[in-house]
N, C-alpha and C. Protein backbone atom coordinates (compact mmCIF):
# COMPACT_ATOMS: atom_id res chain seq x y z
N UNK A 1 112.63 90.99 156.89
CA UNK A 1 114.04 91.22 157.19
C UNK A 1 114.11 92.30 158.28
N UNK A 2 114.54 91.93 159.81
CA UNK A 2 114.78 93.19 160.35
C UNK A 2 115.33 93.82 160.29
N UNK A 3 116.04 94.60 161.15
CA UNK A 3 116.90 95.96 160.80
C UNK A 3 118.48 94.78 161.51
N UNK A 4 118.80 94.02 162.01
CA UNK A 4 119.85 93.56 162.52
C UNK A 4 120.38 92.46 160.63
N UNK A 5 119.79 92.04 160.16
CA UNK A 5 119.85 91.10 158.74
C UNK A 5 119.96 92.24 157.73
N UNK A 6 119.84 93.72 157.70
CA UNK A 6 119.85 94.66 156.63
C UNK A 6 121.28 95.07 157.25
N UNK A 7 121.47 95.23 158.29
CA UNK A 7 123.23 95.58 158.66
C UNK A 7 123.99 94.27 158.51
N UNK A 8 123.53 93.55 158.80
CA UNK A 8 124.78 92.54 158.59
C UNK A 8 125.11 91.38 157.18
N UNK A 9 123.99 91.82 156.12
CA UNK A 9 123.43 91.34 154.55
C UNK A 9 125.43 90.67 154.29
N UNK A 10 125.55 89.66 154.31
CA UNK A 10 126.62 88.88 153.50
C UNK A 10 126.71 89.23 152.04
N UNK A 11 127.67 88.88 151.32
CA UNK A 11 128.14 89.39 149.84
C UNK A 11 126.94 88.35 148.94
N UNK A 12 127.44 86.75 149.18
CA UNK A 12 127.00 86.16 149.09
C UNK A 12 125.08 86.63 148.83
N UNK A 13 124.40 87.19 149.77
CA UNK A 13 123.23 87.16 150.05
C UNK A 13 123.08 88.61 148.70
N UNK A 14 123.84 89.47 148.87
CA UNK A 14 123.69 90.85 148.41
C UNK A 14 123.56 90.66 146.43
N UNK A 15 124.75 89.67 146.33
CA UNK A 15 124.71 88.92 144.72
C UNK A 15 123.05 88.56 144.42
N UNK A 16 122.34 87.70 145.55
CA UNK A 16 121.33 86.94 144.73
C UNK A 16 120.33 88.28 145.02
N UNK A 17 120.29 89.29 145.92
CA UNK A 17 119.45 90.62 145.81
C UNK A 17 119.71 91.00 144.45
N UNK A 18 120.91 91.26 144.21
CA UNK A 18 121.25 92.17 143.31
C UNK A 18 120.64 91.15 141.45
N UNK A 19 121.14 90.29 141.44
CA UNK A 19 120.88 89.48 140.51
C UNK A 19 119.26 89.24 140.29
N UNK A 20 118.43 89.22 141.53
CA UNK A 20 117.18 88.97 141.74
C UNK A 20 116.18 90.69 141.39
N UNK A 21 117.26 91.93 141.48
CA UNK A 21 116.25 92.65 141.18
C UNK A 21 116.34 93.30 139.55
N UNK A 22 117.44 92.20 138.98
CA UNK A 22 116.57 92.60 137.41
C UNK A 22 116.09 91.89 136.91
N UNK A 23 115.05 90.95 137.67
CA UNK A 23 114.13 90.21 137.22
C UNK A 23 112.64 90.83 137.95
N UNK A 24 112.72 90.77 138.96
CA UNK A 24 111.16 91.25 139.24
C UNK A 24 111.64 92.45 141.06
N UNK A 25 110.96 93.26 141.09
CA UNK A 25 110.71 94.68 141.80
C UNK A 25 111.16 93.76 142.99
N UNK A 26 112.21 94.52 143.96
CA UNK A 26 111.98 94.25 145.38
C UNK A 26 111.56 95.01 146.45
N UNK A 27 111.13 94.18 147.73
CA UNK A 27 110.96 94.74 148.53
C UNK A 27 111.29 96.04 149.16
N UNK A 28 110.57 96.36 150.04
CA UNK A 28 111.43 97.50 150.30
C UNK A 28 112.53 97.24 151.27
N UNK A 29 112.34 96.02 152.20
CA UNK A 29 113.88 95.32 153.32
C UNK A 29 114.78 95.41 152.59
N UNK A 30 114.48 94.40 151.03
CA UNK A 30 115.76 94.06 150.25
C UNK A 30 116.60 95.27 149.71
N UNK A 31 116.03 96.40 148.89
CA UNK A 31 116.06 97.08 149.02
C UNK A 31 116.97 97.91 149.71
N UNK A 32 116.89 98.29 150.95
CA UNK A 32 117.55 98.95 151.96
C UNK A 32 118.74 98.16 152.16
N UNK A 33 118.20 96.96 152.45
CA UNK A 33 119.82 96.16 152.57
C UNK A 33 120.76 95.65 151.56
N UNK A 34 120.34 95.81 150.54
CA UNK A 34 121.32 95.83 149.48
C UNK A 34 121.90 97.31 149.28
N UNK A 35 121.26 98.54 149.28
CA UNK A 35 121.56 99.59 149.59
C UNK A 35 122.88 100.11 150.84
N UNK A 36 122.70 99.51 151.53
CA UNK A 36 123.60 99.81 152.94
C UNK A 36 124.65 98.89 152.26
N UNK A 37 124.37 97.38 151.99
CA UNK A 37 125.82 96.38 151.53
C UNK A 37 126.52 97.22 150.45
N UNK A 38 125.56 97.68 149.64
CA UNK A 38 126.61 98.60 148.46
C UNK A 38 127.28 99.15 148.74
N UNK A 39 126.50 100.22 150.02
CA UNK A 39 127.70 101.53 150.21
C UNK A 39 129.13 101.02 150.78
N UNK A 40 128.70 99.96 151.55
CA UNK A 40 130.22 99.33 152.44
C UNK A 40 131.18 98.28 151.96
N UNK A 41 130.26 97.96 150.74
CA UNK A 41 130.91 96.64 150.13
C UNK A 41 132.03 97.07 148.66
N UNK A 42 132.62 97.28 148.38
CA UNK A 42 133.25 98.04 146.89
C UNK A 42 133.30 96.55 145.81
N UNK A 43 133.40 95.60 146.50
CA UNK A 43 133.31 94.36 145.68
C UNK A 43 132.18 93.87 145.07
N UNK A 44 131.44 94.16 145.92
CA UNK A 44 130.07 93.49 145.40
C UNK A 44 129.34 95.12 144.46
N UNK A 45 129.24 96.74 144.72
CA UNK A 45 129.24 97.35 143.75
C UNK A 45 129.70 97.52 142.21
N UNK A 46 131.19 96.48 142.17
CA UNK A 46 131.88 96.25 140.96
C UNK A 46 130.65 94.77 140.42
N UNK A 47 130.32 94.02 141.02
CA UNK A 47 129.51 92.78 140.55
C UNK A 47 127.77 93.69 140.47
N UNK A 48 127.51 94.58 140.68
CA UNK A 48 126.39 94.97 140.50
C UNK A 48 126.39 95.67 139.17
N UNK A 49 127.62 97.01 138.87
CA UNK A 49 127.98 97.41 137.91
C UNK A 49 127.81 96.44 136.64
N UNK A 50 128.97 95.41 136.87
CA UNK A 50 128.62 94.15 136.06
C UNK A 50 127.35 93.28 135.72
N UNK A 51 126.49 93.58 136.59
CA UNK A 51 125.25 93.03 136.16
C UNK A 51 124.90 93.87 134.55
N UNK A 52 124.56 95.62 135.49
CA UNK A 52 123.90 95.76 134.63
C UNK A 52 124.80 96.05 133.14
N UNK A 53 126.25 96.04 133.08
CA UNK A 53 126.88 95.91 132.01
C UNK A 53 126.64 94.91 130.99
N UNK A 54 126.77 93.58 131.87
CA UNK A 54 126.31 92.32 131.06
C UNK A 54 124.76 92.45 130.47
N UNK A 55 123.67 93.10 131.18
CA UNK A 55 122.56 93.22 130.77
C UNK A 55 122.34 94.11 129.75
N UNK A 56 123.16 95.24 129.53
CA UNK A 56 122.86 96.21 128.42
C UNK A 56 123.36 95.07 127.33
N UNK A 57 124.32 94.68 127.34
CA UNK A 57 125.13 93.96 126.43
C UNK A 57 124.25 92.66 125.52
N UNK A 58 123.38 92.23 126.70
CA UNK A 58 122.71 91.20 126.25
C UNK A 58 121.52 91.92 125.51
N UNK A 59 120.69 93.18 125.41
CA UNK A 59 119.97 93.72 125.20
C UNK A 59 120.59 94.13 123.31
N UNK A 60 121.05 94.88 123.45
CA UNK A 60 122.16 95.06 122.12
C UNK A 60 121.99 93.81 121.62
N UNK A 61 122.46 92.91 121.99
CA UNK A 61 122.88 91.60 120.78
C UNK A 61 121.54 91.56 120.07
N UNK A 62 120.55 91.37 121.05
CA UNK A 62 119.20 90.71 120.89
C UNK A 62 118.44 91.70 119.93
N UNK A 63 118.83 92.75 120.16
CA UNK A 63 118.02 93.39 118.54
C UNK A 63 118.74 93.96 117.54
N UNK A 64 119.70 93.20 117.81
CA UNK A 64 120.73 93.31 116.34
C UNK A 64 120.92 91.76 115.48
N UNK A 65 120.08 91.23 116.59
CA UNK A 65 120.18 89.96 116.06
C UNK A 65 118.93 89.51 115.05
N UNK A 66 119.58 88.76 114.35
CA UNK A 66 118.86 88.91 113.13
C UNK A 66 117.85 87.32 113.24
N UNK A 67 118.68 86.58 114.24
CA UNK A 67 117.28 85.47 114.47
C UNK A 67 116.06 85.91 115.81
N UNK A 68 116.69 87.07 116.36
CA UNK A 68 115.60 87.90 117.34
C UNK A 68 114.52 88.17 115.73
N UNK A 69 114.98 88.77 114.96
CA UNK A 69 113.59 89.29 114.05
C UNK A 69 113.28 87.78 113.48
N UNK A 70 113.87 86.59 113.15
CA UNK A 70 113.38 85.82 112.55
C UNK A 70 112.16 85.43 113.07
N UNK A 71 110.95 84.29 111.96
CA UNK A 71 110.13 84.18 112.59
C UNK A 71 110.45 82.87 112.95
N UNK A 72 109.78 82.52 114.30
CA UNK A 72 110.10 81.25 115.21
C UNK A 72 109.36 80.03 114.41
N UNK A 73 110.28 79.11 114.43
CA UNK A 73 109.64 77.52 114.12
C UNK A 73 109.23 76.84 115.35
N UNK A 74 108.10 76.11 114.81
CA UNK A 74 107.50 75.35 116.27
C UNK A 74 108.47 74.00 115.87
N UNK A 75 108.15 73.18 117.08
CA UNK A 75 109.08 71.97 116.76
C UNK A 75 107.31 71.16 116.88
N UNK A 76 108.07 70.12 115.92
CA UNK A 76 107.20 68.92 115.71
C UNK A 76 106.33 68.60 117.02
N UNK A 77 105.60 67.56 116.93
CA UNK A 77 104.89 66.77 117.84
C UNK A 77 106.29 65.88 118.49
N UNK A 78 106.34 64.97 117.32
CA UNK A 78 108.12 63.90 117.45
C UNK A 78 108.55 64.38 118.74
N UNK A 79 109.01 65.45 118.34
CA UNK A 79 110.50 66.32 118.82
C UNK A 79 109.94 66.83 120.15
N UNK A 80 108.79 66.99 120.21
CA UNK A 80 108.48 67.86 121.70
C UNK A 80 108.07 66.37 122.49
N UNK A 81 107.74 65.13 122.03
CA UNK A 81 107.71 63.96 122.81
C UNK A 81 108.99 63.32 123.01
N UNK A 82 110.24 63.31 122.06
CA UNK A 82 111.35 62.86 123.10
C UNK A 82 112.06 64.00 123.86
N UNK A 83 112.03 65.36 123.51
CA UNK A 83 112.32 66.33 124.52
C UNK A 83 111.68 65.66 125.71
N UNK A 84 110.44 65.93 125.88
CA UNK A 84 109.37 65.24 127.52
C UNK A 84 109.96 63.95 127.83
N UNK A 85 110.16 63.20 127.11
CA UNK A 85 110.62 61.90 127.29
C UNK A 85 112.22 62.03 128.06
N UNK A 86 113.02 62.61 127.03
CA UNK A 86 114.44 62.46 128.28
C UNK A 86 114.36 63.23 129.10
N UNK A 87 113.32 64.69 129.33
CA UNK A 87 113.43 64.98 130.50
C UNK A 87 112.91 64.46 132.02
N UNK A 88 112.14 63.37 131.69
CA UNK A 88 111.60 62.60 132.50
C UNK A 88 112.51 61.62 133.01
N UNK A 89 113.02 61.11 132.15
CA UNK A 89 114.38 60.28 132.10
C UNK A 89 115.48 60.91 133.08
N UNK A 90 116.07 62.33 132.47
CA UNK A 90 116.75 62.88 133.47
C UNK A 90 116.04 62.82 134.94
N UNK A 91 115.02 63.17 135.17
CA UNK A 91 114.30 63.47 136.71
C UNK A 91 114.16 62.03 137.47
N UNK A 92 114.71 61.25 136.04
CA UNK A 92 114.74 59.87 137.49
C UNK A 92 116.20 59.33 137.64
N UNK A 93 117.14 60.39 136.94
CA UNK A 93 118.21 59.59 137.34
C UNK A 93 118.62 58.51 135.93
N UNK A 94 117.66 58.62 134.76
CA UNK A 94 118.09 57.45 134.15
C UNK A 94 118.84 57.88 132.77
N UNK A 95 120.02 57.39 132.22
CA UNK A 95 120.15 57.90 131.20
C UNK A 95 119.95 58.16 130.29
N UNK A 96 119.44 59.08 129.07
CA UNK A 96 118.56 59.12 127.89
C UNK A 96 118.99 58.04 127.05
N UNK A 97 117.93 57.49 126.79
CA UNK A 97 117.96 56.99 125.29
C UNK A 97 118.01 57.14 124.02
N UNK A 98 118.73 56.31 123.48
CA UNK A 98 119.20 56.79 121.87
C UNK A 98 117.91 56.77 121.28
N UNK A 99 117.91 58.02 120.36
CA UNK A 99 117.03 57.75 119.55
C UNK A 99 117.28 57.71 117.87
N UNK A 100 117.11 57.28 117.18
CA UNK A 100 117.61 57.16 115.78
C UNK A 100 117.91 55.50 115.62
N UNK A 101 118.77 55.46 114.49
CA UNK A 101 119.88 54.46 113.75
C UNK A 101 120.68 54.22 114.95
């Protein structure tokens, strides 16, 4: 990213920075240019705020949640072959098939 794409970073572009760095570390371009969009942008600081609001929020549920401590069930053989099955189905476009009665 040069220095002309860190001044002129769109809202649009600044969302998927912003959304993208509480998943994995960014750069240092991104970085800077989400930095500069913040200071000038007040809209997109209120949607960053909101990130990490929604993220504390989701954090809370999850260890108050009582199927977070449950212990996990595996699913069948069955069940994990028509899962694969309609998703294959979906990827061609075709509609799933019934399965049952």
């Amino acid at each position: 990213m040069d220095i002309w794409k860190i001044l002129t970073l769109r809202c649009a572009e600044s969302t998927e920075i912003a959304s993208r760095e509480l998943d994995e570390p960014l750069e240092r371009t991104s970085r800077i240019a989400l930095a500069v969009h913040l200071f000038l942008c007040r809209h997109c600081r209120r949607f960053r705020r909101q990130l990490a609001i929604i993220r504390r929020i989701m954090h809370r549920i999850r260890e108050q949640s009582s199927v977070a401590s449950a212990p996990r069930q595996q699913l069948s053989d069955a069940t994990r072959n028509r899962i694969s099955l309609a998703m294959a189905q979906m990827l061609r476009n075709q509609p799933p098939r019934r399965f049952g009665p």
